[in-house]
N, C-alpha and C. Protein backbone atom coordinates (compact mmCIF):
# COMPACT_ATOMS: atom_id res chain seq x y z
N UNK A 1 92.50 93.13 66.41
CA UNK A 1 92.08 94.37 67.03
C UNK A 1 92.93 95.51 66.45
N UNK A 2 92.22 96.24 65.98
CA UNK A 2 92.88 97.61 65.71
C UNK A 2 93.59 98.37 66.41
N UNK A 3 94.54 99.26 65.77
CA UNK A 3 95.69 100.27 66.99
C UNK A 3 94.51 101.28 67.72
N UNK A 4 93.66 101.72 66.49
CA UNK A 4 92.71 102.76 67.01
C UNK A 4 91.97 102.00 68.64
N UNK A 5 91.84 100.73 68.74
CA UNK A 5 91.00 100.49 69.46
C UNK A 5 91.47 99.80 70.56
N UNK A 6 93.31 99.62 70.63
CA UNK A 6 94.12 99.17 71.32
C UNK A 6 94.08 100.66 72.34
N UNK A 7 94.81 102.00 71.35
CA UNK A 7 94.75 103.05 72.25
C UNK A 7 93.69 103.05 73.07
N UNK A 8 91.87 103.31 72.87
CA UNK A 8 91.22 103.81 73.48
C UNK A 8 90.87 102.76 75.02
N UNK A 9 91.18 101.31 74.69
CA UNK A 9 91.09 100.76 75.82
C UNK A 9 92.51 100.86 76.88
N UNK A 10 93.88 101.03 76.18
CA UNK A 10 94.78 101.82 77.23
C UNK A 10 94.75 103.07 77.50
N UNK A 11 93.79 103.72 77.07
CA UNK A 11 93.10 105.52 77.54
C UNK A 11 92.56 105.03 78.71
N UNK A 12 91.41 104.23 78.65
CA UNK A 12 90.10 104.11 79.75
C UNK A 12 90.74 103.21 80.65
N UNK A 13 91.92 102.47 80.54
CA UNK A 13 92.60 101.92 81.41
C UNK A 13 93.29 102.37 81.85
N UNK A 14 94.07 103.90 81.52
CA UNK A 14 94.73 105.12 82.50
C UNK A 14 94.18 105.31 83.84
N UNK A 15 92.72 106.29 83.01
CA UNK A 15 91.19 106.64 83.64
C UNK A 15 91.31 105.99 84.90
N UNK A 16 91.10 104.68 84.34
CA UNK A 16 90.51 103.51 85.70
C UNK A 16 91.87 103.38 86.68
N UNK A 17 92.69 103.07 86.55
CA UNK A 17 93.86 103.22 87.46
C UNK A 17 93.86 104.48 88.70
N UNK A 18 93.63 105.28 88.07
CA UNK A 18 94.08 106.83 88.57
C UNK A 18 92.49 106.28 89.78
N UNK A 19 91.84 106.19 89.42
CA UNK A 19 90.43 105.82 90.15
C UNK A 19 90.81 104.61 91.28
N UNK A 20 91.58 103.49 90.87
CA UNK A 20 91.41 102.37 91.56
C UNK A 20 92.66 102.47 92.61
N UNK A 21 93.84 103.83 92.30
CA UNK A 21 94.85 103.68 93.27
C UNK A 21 94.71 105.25 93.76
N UNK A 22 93.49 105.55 93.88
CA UNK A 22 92.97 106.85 94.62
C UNK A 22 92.29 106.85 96.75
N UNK A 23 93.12 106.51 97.50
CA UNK A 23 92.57 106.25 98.26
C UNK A 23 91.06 107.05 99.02
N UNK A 24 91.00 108.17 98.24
CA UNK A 24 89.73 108.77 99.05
C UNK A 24 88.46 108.40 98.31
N UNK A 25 88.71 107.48 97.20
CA UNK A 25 87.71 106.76 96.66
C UNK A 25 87.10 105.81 97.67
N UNK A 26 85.67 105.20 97.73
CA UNK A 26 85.53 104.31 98.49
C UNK A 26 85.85 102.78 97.68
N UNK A 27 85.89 102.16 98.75
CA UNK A 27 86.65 100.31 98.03
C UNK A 27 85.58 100.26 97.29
N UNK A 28 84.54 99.96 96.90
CA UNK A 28 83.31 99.72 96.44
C UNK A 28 83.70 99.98 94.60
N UNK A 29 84.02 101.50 94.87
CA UNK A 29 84.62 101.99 93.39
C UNK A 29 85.74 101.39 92.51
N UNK A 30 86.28 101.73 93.72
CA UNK A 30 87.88 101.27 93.31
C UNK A 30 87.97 99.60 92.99
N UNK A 31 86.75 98.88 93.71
CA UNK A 31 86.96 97.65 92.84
C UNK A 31 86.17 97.62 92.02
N UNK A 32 85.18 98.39 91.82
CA UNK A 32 84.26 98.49 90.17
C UNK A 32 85.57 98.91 89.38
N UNK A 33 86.18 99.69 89.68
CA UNK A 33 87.28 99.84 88.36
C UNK A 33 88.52 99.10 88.17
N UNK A 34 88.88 98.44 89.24
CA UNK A 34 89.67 97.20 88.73
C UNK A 34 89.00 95.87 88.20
N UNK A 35 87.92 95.81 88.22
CA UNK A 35 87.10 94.93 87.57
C UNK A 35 87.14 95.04 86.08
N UNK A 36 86.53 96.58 86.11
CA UNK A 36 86.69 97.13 84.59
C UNK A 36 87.89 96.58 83.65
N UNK A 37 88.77 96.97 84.40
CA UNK A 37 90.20 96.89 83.93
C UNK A 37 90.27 95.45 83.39
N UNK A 38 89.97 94.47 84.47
CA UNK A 38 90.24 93.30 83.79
C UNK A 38 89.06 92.69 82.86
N UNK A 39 88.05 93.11 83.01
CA UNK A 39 87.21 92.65 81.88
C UNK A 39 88.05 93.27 80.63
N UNK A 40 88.67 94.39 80.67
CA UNK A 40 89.10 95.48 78.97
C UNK A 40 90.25 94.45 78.32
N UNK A 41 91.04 93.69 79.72
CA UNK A 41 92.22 92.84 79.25
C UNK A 41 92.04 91.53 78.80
N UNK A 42 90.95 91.41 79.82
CA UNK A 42 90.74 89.51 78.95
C UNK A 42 90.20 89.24 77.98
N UNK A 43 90.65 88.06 77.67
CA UNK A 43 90.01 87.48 76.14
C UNK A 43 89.10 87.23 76.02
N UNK A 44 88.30 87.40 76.48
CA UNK A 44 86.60 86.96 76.46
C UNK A 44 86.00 87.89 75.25
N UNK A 45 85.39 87.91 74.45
CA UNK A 45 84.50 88.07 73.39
C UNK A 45 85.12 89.22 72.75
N UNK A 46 84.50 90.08 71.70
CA UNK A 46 85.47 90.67 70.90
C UNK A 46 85.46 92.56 71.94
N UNK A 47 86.38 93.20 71.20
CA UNK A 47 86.68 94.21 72.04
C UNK A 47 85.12 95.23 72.26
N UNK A 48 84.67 95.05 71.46
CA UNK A 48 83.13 95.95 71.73
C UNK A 48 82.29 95.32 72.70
N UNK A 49 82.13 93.83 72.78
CA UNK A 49 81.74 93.32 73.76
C UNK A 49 82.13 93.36 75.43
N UNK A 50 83.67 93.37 75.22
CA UNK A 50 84.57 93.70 76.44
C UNK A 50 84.11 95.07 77.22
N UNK A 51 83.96 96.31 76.07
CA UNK A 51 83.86 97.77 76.49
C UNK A 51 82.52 98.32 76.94
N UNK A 52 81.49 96.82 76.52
CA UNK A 52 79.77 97.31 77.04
C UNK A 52 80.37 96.77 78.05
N UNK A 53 80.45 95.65 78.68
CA UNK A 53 80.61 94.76 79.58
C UNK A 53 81.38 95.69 80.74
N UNK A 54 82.22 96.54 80.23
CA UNK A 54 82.80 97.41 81.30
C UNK A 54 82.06 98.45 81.68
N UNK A 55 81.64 99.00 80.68
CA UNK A 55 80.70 100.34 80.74
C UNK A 55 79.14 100.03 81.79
N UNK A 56 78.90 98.79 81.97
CA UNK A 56 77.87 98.63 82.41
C UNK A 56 78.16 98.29 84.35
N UNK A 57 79.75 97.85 84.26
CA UNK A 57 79.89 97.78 85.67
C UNK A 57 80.45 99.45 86.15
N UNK A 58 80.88 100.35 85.11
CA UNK A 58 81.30 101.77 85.39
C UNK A 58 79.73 102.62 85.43
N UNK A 59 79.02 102.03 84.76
CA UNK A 59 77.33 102.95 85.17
C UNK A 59 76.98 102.42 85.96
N UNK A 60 77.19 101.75 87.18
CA UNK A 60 76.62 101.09 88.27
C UNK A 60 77.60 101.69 89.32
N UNK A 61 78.95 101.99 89.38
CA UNK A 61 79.41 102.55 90.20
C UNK A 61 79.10 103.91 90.23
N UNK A 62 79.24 104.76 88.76
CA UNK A 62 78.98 106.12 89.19
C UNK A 62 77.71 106.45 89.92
N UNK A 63 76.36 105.84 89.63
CA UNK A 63 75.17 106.20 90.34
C UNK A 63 75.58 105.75 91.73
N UNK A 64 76.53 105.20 92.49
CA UNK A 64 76.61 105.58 93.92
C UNK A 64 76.58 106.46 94.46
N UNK A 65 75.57 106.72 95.55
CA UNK A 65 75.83 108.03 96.02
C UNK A 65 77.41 108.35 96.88
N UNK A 66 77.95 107.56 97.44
CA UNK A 66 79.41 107.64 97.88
C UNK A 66 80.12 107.93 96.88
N UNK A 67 79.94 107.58 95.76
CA UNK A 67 81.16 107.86 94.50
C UNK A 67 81.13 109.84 94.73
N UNK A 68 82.21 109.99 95.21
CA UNK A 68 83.09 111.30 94.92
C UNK A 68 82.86 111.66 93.75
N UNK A 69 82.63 113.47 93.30
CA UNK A 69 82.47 113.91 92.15
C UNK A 69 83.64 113.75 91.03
N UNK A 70 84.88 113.87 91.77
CA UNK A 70 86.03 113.88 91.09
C UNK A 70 86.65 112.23 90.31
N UNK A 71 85.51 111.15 90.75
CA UNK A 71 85.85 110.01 90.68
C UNK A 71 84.39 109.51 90.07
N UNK A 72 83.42 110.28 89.78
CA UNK A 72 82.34 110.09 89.08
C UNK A 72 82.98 110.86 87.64
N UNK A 73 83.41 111.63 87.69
CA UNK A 73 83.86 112.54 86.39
C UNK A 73 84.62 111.64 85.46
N UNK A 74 85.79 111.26 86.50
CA UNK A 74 86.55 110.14 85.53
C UNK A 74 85.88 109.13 84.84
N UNK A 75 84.78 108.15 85.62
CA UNK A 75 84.60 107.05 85.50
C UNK A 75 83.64 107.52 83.97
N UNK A 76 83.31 108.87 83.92
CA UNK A 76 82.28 109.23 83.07
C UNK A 76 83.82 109.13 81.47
N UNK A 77 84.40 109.72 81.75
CA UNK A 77 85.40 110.30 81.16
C UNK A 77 85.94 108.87 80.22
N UNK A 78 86.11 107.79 81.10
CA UNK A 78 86.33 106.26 80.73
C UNK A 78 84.83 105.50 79.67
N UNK A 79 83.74 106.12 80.31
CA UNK A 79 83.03 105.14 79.77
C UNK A 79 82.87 106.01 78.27
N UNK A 80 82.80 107.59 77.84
CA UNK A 80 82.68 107.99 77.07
C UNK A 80 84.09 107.41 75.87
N UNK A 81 84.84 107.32 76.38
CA UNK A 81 86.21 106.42 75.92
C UNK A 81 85.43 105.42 75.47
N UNK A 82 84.98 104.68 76.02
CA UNK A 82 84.93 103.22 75.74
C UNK A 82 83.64 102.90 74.53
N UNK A 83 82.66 103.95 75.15
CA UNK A 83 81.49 103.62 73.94
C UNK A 83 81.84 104.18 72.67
N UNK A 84 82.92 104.55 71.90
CA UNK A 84 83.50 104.55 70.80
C UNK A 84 84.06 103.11 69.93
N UNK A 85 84.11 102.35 71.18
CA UNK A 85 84.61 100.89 70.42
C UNK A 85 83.59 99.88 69.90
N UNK A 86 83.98 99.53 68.75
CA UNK A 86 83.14 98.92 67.68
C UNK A 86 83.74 97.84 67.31
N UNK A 87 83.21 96.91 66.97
CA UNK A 87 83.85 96.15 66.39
C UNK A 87 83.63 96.25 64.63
């Protein structure tokens, strides 16, 4: 794995933190983005695979209507991060 592609998944893993230890988030979110998180860390398939795989549980949380604007922004902010990774 590349440095370029080491940074952008500890970028979108900032993102997701700030989201998952936000208490006026609802739990719902906050465990879509610790989910995220650990799909970005484990070894399961190569890093582009990891970053759809996340991106697809972060486009399922933001269309909540409970997801907070300020916590829809981020999650947007993460997935635009993430769909840069290629293998």
């Amino acid at each position: 794995m590349s440095t370029e592609t080491k940074e952008k998944i500890e970028q979108a893993t900032q993102i997701l933190k700030q989201i998952a230890e936000d208490t006026s988030v609802p739990r719902n979110i906050r465990r879509a983005a610790n989910e995220a998180i650990e799909i970005l860390h484990g070894g399961e398939g190569t890093p582009a695979v990891r970053a759809a795989n996340a991106i697809s549980i972060l486009d399922e949380a933001s269309q909540d209507p409970n997801c907070p604007l300020h916590a829809r922004t981020k999650i947007w902010n993460a997935v635009s991060i993430l769909e840069t990774i290629q293998d």
